[in-house]
PDB file of N, CA and C in Angstrom:
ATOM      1  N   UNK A   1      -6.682  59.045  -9.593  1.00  0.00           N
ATOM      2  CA  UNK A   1      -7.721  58.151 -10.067  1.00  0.00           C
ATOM      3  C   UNK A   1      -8.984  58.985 -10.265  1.00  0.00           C
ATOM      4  N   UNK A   2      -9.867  58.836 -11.609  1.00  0.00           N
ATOM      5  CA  UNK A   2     -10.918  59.483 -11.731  1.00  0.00           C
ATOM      6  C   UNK A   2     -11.710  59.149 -10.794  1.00  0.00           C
ATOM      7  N   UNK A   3     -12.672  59.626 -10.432  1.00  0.00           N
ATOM      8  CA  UNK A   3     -13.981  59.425  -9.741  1.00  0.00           C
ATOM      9  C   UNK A   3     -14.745  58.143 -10.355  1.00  0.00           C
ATOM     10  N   UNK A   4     -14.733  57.817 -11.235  1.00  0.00           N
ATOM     11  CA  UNK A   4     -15.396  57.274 -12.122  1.00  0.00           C
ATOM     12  C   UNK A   4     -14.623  55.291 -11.815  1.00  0.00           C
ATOM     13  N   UNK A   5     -12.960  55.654 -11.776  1.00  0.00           N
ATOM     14  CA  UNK A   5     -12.088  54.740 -11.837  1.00  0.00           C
ATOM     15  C   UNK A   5     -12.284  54.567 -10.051  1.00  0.00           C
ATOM     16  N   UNK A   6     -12.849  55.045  -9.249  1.00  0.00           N
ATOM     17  CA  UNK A   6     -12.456  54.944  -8.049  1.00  0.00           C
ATOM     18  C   UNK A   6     -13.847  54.049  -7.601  1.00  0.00           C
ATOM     19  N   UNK A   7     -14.788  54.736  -7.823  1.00  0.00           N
ATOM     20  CA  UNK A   7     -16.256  53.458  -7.604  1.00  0.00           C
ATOM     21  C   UNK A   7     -16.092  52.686  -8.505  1.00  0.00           C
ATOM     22  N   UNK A   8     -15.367  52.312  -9.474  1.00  0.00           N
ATOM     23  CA  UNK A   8     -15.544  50.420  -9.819  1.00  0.00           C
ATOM     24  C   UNK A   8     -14.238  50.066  -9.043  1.00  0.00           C
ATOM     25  N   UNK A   9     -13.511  50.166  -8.517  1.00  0.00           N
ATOM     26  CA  UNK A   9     -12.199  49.571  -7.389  1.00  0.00           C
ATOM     27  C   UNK A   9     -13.460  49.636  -6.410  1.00  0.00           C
ATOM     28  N   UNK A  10     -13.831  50.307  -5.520  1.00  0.00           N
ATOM     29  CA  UNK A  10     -14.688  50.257  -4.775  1.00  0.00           C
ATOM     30  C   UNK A  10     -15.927  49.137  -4.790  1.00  0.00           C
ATOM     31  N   UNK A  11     -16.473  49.275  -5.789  1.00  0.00           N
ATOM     32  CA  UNK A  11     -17.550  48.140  -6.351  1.00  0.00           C
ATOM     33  C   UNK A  11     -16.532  46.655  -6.500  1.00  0.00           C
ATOM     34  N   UNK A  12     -15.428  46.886  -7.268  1.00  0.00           N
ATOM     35  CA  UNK A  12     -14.716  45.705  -7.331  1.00  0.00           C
ATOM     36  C   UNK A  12     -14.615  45.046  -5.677  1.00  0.00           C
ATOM     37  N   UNK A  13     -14.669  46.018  -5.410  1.00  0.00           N
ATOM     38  CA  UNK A  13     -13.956  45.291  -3.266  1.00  0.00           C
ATOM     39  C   UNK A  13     -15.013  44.814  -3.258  1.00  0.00           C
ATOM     40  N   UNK A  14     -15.928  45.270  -3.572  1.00  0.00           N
ATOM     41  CA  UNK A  14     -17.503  45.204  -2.387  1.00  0.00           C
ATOM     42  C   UNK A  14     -18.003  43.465  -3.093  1.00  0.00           C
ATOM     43  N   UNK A  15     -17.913  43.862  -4.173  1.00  0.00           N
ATOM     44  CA  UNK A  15     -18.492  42.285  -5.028  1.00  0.00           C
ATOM     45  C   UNK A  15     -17.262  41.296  -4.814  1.00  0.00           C
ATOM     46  N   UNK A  16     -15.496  41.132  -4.499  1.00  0.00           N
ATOM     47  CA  UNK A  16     -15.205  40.327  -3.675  1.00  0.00           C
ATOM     48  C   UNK A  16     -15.523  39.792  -2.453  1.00  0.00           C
ATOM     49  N   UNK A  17     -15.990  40.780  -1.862  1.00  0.00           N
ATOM     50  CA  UNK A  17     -15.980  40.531  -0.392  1.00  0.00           C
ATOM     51  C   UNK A  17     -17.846  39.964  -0.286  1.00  0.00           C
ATOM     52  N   UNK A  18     -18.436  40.377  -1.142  1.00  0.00           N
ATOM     53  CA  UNK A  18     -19.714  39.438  -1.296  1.00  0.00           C
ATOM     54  C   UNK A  18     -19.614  37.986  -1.322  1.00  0.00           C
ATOM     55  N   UNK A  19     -18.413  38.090  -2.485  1.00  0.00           N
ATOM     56  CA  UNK A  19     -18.222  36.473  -3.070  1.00  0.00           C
ATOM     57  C   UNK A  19     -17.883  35.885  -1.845  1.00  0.00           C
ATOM     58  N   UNK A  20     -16.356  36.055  -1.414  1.00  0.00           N
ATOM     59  CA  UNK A  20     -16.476  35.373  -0.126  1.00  0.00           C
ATOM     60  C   UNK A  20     -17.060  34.924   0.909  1.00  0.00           C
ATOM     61  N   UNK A  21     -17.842  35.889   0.832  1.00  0.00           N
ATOM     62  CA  UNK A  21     -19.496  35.925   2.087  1.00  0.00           C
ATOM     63  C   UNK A  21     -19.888  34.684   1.749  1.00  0.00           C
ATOM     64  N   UNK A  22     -20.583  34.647   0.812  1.00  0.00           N
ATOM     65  CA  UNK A  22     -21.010  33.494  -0.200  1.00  0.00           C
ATOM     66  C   UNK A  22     -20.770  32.761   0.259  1.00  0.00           C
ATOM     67  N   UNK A  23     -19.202  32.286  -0.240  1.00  0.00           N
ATOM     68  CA  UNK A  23     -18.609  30.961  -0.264  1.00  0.00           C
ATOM     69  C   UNK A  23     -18.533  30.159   1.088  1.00  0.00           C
ATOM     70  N   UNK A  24     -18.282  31.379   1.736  1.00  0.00           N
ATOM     71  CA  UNK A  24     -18.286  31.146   3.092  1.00  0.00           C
ATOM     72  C   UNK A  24     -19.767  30.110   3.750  1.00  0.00           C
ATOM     73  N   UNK A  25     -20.583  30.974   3.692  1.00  0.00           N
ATOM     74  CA  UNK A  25     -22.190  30.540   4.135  1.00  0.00           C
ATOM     75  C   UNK A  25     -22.123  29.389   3.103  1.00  0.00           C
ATOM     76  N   UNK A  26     -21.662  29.043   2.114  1.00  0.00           N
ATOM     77  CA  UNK A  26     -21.849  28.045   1.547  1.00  0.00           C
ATOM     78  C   UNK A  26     -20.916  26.804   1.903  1.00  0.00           C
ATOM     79  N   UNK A  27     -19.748  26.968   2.447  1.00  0.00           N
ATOM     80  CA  UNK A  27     -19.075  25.688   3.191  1.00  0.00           C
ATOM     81  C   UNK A  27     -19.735  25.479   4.274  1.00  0.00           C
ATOM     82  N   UNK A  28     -20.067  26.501   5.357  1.00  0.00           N
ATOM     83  CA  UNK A  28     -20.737  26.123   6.783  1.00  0.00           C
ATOM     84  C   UNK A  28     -22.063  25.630   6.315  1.00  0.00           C
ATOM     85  N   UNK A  29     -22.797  25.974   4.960  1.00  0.00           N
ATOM     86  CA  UNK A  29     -23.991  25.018   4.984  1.00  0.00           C
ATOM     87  C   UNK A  29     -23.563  23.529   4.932  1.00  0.00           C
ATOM     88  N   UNK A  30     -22.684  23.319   4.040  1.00  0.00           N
ATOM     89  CA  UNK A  30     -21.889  21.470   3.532  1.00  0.00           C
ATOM     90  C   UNK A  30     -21.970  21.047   4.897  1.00  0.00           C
ATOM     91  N   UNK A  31     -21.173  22.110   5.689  1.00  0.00           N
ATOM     92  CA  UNK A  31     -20.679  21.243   7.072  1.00  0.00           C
ATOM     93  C   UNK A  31     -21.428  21.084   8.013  1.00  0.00           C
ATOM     94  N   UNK A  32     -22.825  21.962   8.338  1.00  0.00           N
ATOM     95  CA  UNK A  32     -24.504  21.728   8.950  1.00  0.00           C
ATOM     96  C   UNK A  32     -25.061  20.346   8.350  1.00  0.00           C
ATOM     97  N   UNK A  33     -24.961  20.227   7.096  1.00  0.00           N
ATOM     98  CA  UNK A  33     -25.268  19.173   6.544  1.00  0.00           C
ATOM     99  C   UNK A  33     -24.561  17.950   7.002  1.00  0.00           C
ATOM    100  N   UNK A  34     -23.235  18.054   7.037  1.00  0.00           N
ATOM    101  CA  UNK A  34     -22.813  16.498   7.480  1.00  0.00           C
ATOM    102  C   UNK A  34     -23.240  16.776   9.257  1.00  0.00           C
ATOM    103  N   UNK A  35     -23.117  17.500   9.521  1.00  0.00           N
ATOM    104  CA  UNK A  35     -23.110  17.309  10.966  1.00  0.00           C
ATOM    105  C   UNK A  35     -24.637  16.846  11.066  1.00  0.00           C
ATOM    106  N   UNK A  36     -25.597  17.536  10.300  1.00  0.00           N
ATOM    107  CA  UNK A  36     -26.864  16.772  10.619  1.00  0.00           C
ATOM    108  C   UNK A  36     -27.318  15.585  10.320  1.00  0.00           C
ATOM    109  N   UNK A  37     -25.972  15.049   9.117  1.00  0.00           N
ATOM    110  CA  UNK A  37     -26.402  13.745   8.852  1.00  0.00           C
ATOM    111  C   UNK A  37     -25.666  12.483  10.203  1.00  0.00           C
ATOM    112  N   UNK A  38     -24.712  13.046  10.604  1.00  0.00           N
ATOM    113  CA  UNK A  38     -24.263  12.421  11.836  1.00  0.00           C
ATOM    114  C   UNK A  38     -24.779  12.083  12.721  1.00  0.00           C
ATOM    115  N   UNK A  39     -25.918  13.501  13.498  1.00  0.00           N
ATOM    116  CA  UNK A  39     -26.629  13.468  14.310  1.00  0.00           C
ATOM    117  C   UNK A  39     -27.538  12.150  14.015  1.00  0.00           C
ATOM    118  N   UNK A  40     -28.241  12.003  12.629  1.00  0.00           N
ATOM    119  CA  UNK A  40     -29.263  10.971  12.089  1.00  0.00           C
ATOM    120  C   UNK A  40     -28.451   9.405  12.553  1.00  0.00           C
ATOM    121  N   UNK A  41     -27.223   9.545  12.302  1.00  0.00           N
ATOM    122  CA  UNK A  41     -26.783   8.302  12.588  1.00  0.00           C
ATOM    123  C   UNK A  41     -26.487   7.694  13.875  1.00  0.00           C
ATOM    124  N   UNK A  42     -26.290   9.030  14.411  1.00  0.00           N
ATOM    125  CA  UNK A  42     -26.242   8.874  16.273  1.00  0.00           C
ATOM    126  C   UNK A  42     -27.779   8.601  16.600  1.00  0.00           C
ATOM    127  N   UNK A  43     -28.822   8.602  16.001  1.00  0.00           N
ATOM    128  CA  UNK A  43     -30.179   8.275  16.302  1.00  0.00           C
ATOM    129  C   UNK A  43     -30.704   7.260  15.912  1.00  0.00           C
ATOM    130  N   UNK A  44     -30.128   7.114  14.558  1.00  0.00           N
ATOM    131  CA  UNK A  44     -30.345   5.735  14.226  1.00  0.00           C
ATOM    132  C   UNK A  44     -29.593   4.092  14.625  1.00  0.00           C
ATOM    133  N   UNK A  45     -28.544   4.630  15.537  1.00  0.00           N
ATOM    134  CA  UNK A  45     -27.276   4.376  16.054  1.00  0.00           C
ATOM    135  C   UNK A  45     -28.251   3.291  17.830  1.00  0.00           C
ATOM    136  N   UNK A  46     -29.021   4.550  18.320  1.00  0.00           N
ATOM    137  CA  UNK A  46     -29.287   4.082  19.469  1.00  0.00           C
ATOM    138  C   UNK A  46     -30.984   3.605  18.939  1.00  0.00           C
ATOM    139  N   UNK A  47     -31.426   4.049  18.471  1.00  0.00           N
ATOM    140  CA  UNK A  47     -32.805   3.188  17.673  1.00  0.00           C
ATOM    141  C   UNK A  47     -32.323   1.419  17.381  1.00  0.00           C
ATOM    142  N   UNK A  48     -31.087   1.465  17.273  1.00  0.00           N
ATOM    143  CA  UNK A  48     -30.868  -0.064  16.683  1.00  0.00           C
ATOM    144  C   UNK A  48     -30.443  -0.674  17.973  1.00  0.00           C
ATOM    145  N   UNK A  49     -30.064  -0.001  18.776  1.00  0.00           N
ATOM    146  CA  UNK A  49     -29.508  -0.544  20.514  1.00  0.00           C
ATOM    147  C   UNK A  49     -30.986  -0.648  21.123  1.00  0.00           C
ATOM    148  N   UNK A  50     -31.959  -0.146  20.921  1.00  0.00           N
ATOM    149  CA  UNK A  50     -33.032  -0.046  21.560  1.00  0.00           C
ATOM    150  C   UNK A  50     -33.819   1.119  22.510  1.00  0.00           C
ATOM    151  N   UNK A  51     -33.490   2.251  21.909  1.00  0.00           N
ATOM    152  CA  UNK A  51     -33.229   3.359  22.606  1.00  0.00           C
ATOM    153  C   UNK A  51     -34.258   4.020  21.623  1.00  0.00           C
ATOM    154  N   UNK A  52     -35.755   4.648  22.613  1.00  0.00           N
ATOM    155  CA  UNK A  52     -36.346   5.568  21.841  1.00  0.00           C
ATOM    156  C   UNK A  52     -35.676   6.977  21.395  1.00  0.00           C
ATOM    157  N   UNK A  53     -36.081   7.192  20.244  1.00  0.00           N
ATOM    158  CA  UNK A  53     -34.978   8.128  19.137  1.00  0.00           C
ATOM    159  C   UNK A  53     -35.793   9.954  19.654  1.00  0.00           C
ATOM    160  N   UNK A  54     -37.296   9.293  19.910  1.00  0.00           N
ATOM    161  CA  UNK A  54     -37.910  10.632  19.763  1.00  0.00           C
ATOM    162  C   UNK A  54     -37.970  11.509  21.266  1.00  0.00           C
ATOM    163  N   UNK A  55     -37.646  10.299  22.164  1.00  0.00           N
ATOM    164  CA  UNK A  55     -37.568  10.364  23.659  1.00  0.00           C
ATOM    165  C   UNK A  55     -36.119  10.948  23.883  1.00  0.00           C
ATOM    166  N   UNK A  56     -35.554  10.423  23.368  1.00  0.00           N
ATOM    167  CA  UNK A  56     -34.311  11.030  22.858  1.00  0.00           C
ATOM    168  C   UNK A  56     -33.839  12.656  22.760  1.00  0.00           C
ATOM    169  N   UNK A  57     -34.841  12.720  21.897  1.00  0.00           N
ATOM    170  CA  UNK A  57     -34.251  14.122  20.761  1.00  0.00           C
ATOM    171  C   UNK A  57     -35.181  14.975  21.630  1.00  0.00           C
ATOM    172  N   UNK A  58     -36.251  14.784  22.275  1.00  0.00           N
ATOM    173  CA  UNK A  58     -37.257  15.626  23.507  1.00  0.00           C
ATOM    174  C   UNK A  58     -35.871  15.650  24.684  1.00  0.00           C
ATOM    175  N   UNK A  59     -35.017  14.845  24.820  1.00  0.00           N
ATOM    176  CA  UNK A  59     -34.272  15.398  25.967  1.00  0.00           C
ATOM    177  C   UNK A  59     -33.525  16.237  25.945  1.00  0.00           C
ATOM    178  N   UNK A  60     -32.940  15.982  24.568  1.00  0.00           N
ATOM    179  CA  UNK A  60     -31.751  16.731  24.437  1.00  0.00           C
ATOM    180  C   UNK A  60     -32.350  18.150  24.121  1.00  0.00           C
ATOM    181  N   UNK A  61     -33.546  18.201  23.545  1.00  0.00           N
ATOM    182  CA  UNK A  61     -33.618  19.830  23.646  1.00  0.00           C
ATOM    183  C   UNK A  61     -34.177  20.526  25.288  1.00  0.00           C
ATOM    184  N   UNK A  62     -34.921  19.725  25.916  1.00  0.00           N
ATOM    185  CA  UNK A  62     -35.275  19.852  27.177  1.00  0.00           C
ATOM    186  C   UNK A  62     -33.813  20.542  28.052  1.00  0.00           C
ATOM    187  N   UNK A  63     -32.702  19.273  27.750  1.00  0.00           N
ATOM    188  CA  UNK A  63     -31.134  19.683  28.225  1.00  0.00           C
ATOM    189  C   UNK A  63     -30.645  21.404  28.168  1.00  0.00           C
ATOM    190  N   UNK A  64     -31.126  21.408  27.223  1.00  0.00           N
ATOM    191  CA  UNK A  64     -30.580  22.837  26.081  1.00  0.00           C
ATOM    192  C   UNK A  64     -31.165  24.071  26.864  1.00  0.00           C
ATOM    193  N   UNK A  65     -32.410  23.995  27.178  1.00  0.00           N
ATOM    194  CA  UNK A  65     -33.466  24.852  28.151  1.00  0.00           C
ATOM    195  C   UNK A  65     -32.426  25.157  29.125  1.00  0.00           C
ATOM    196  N   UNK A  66     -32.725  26.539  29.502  1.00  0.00           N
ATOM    197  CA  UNK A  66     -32.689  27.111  31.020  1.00  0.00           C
ATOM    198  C   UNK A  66     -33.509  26.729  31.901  1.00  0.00           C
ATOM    199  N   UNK A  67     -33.286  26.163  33.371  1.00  0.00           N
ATOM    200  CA  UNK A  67     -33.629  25.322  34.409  1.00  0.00           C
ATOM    201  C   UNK A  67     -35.129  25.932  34.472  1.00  0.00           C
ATOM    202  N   UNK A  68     -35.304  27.535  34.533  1.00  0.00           N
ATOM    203  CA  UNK A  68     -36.535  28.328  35.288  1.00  0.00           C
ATOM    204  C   UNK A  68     -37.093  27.820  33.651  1.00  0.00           C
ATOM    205  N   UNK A  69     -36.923  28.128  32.286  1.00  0.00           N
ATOM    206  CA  UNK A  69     -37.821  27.830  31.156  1.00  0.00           C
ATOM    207  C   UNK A  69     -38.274  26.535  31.143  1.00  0.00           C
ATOM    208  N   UNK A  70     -37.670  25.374  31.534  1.00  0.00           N
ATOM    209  CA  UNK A  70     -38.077  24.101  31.668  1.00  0.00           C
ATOM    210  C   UNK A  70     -39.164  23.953  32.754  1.00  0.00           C
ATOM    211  N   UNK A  71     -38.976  24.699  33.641  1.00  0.00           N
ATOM    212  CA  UNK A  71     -39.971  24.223  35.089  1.00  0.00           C
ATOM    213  C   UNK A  71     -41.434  25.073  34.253  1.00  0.00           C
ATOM    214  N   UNK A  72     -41.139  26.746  33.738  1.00  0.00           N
ATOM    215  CA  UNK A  72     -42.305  27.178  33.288  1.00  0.00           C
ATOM    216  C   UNK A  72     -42.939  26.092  32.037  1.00  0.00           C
ATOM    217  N   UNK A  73     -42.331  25.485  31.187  1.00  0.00           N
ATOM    218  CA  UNK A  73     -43.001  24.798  30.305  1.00  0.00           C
ATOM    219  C   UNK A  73     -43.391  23.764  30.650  1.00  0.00           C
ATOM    220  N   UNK A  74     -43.108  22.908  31.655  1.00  0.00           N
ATOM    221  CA  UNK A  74     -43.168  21.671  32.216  1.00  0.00           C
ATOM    222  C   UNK A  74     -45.075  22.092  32.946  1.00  0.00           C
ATOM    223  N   UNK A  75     -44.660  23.670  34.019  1.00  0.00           N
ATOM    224  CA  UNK A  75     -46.392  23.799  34.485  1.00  0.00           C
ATOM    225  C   UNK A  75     -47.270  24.211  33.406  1.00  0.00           C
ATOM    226  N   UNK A  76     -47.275  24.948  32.882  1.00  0.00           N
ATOM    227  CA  UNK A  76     -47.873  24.900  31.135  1.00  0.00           C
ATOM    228  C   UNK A  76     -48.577  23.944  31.383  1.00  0.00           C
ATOM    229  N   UNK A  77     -47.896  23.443  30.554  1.00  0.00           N
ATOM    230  CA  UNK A  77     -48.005  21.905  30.318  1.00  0.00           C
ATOM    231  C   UNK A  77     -49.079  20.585  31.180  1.00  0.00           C
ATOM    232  N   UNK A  78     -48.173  21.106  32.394  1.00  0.00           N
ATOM    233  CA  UNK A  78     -49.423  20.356  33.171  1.00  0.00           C
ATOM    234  C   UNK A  78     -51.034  20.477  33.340  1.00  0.00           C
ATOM    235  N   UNK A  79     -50.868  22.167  33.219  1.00  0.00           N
ATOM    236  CA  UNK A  79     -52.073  23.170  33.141  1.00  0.00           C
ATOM    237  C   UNK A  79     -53.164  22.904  31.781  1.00  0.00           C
ATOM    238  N   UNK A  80     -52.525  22.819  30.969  1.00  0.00           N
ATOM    239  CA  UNK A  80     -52.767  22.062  29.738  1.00  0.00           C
ATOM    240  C   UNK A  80     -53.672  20.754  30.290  1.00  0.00           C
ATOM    241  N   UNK A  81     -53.183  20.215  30.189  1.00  0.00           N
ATOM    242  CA  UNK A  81     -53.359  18.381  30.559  1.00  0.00           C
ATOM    243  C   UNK A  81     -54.616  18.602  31.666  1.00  0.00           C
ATOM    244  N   UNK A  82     -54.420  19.007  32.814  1.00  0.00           N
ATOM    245  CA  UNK A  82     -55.412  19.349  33.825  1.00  0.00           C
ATOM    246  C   UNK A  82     -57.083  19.595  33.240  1.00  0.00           C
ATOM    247  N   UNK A  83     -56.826  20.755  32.312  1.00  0.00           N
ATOM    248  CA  UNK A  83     -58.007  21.347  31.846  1.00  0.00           C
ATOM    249  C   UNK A  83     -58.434  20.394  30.955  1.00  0.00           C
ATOM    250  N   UNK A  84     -57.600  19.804  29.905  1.00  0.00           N
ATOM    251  CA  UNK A  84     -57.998  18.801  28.835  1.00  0.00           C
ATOM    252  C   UNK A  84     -58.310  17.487  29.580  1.00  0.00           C
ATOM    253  N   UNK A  85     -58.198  17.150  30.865  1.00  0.00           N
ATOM    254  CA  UNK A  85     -58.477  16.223  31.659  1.00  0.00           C
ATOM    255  C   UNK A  85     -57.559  15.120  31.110  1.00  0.00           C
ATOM    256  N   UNK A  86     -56.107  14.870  30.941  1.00  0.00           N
ATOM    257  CA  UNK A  86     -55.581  14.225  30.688  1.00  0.00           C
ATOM    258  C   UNK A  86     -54.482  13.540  31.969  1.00  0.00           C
ATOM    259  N   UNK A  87     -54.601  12.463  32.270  1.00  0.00           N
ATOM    260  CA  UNK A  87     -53.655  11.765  33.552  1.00  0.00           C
ATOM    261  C   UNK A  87     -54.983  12.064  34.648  1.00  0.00           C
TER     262      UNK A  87
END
């Protein structure tokens, strides 16, 4: 194979294996998408039961936290409030 014939096989791989990349990041976006539209319905789901949505969605990322990052943001926080004279 010429030199010449050997970097476009080469280039040929490289621009398949792009495409796929692609396609790829482009199904897991579809499927971020339904999953985030799910999530909306699981919120809008307990919004209609009577369940604050935003009290909610503050827990579940609170959940997500490491125990010591929650306690540091929680005194923050308080520290915050203290100085701003709030409670």
């Amino acid at each position: 194979m010429t030199r010449l014939g050997h970097n476009s096989a080469r280039n040929a791989q490289a621009d398949e294996q792009l495409r796929l990349l692609i396609e790829r990041i482009e199904r897991l976006e579809e499927e971020k998408k339904g999953l985030s539209d799910d999530i909306k319905d699981v919120y809008s789901e307990a919004k209609a039961t009577g369940y604050d949505a935003p009290t909610m969605r503050r827990i579940v990322r609170l959940r997500k936290m490491k125990p010591d990052d929650r306690r540091e943001m929680e005194a923050v926080l308080e520290t915050y409030k203290t100085a701003l004279g709030i409670d």
